[in-house]
Protein backbone atom coordinates (compact mmCIF):
# COMPACT_ATOMS: atom_id res chain seq x y z
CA UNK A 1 -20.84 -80.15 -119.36
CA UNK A 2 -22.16 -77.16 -120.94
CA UNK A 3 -24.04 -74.45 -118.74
CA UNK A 4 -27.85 -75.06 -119.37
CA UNK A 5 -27.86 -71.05 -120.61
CA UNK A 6 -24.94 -70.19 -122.87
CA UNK A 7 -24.40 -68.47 -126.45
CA UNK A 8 -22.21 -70.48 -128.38
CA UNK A 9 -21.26 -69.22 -131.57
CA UNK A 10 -18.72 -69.03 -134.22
CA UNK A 11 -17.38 -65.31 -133.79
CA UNK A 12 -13.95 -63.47 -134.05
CA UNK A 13 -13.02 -60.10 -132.63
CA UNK A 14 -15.77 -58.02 -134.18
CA UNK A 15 -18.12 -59.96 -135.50
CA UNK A 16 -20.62 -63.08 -135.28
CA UNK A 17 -22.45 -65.44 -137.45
CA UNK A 18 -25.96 -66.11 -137.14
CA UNK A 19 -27.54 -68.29 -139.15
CA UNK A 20 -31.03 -68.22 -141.30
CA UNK A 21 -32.87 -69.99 -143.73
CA UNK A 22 -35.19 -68.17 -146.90
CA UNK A 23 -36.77 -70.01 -149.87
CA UNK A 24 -34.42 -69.93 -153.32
CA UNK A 25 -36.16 -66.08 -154.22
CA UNK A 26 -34.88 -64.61 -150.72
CA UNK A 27 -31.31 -65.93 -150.63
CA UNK A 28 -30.64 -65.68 -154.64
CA UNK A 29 -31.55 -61.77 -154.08
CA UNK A 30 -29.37 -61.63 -151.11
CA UNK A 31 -26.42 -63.04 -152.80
CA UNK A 32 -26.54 -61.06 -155.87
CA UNK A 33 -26.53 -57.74 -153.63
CA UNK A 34 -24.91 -58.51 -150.93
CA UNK A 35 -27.56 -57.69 -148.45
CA UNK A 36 -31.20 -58.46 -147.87
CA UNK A 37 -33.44 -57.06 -151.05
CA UNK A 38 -36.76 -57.43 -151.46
CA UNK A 39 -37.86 -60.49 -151.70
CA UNK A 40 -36.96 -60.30 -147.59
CA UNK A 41 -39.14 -58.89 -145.73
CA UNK A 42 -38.68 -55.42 -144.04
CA UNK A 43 -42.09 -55.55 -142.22
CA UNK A 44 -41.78 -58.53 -139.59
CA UNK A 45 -39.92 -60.20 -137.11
CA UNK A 46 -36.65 -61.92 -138.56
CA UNK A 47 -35.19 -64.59 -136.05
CA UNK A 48 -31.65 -65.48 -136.30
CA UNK A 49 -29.64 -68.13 -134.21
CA UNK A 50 -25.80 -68.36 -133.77
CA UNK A 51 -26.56 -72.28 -133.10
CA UNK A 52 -25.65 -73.77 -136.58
CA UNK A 53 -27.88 -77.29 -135.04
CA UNK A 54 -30.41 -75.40 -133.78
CA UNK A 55 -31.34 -74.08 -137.58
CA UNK A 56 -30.75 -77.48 -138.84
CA UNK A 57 -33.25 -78.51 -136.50
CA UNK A 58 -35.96 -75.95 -137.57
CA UNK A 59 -35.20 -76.16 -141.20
CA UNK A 60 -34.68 -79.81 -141.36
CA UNK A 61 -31.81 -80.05 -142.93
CA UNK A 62 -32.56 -77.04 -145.62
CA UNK A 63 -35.22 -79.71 -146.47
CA UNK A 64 -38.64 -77.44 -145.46
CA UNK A 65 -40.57 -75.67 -147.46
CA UNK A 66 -39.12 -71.98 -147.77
CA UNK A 67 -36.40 -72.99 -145.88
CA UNK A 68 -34.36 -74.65 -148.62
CA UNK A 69 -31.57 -71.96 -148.32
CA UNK A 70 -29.10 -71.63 -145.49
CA UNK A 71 -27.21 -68.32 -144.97
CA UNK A 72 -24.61 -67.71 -142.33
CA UNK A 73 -24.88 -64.03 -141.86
CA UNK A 74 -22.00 -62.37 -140.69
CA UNK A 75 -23.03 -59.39 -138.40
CA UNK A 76 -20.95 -57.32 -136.27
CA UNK A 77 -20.55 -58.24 -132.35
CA UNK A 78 -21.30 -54.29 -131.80
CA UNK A 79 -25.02 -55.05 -133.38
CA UNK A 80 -25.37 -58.13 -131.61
CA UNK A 81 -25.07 -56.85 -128.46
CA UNK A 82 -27.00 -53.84 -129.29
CA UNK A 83 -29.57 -56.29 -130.12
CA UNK A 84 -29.30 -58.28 -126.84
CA UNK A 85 -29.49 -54.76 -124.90
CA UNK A 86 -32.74 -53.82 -126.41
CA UNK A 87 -34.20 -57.66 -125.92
CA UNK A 88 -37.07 -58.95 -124.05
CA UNK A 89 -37.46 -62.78 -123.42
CA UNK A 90 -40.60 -64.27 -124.22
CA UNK A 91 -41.13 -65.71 -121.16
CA UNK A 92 -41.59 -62.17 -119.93
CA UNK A 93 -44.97 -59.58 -119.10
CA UNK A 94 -46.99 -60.48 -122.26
CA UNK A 95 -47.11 -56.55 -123.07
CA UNK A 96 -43.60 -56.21 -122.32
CA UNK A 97 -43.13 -58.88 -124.93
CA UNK A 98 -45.27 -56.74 -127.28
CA UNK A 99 -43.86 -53.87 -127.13
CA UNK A 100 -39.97 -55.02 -127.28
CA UNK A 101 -38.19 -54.54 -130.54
CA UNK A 102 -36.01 -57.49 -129.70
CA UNK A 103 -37.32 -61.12 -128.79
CA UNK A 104 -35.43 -63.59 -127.22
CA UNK A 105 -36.38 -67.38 -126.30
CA UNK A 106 -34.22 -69.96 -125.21
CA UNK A 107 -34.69 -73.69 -126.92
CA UNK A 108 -33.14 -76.79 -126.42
CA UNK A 109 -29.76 -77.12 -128.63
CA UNK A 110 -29.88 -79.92 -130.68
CA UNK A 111 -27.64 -82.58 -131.49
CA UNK A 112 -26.90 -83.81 -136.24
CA UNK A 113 -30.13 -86.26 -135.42
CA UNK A 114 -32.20 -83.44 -134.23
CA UNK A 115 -32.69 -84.91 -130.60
CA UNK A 116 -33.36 -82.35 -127.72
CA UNK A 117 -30.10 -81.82 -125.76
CA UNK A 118 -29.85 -80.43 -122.29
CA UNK A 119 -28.54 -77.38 -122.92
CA UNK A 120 -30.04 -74.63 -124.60
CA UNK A 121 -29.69 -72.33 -127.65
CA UNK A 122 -30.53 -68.75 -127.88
CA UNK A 123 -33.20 -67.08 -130.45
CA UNK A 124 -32.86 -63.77 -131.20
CA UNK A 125 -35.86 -62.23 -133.31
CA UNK A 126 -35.27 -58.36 -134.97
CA UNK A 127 -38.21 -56.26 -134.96
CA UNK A 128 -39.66 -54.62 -137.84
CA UNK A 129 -38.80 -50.85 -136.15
CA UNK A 130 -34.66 -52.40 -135.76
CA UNK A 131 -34.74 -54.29 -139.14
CA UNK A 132 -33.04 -52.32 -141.35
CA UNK A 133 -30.53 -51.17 -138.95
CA UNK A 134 -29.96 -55.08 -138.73
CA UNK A 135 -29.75 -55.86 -142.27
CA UNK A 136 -28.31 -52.42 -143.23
CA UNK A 137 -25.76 -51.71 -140.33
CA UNK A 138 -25.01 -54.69 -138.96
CA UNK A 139 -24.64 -57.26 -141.14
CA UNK A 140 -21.25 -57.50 -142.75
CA UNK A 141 -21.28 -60.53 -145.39
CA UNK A 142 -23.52 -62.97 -146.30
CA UNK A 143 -22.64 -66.89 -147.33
CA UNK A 144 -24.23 -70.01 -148.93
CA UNK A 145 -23.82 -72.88 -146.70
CA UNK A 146 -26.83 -74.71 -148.87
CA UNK A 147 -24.20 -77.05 -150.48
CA UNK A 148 -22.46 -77.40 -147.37
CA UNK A 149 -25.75 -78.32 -145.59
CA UNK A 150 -26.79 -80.52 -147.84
CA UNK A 151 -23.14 -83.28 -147.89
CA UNK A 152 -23.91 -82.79 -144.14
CA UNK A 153 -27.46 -83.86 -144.31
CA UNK A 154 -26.49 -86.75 -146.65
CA UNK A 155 -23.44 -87.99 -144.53
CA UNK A 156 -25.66 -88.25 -141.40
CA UNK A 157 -28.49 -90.15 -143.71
CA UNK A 158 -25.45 -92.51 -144.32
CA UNK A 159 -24.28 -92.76 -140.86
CA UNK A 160 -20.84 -90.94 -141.31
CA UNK A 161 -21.83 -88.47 -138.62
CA UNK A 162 -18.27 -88.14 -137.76
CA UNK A 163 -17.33 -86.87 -141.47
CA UNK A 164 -20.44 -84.49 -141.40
CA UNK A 165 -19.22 -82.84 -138.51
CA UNK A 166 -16.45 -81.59 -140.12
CA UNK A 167 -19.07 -79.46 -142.08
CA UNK A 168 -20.52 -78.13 -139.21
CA UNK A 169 -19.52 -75.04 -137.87
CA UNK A 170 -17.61 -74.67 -134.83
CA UNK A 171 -19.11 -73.05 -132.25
CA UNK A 172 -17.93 -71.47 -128.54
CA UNK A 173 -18.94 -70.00 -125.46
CA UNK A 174 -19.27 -66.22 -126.50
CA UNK A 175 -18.64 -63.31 -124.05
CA UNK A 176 -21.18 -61.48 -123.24
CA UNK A 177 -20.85 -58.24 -120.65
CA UNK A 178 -22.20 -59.18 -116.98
CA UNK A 179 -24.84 -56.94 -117.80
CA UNK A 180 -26.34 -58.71 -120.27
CA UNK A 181 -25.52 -61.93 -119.28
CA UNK A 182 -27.95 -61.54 -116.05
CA UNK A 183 -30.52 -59.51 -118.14
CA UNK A 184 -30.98 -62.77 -120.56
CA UNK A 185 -30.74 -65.32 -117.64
CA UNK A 186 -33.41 -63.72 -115.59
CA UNK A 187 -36.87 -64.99 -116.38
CA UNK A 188 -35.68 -67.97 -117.52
């Protein structure tokens, strides 16, 4: 059984995916460039999530509105942990929370059909003051998994949930440093 508090992702030796979903304007501009362009906003909060369910979850499927584009966002494990080092869980002093530059909240994983499982998924949201460091130092390629998401969606519709899951990432236990292991567990 999984640990009730545990990044799972799909990494390698220096870098991560986290995964986030933009209306059709976003993403196109993304592609084209290679980065986030405007459309994206530099100016708020972005939240990514190396949980590949968890996003189908929120986005249904690449099915809600402004969310009909799903990007796996391949950032460097440097910049994640950066992020995690400068993070503050919600669940924390509301003006700690305000002040942070990093947010991070904890929500149940989910399993193809969406229901709540008993282990949880981690939520990391970039501040507007660390944005551009995210999207211009961190980030090291950006992919379409809309198609992808969308055979997925339809095989679980169908009730092939064992051929969807071959399109679904695969995700494991990442590594984090002691340090910031206990910083994210505590308050939780």
């Amino acid at each position: 059984m999984a640990p009730r508090y545990q990044i799972r992702a799909d990494y390698d030796a220096g870098t991560l995916v986290v995964y986030q979903a933009y209306s059709p304007a976003i993403a196109d501009a993304a592609l084209r460039a290679g980065r986030f362009v405007e459309p994206f906003s530099f100016h708020r909060m972005t939240w990514i999530k190396p949980s590949f369910m968890w996003l189908m979850h929120r986005s249904n499927w690449a099915r809600k509105a402004g969310q009909e584009r799903v990007l796996a966002v391949r950032m460097t494990r440097e910049g994640w942990e950066e992020a995690l080092a400068q993070a503050v869980l919600t669940t924390s002093d509301p003006a700690d929370v305000a002040r942070a530059t990093v947010h991070v909240q904890w929500d149940p994983e989910r399993s193809p059909r969406g229901a709540a499982l008993n282990h949880y998924s981690i939520q990391v949201g970039i501040g507007r003051h660390l944005i551009r460091t995210f999207t211009d130092d961190w980030i090291v390629g950006l992919t379409d998994l809309t198609p992808q998401v969308r055979k997925a969606a339809t095989l679980i519709q169908a009730g092939q949930a064992a051929k969807a899951q071959r399109l679904i990432p695969t995700e494991r236990a990442y590594p984090l440093p002691r340090a910031l292991e206990n910083r994210l567990a505590s308050g939780v």
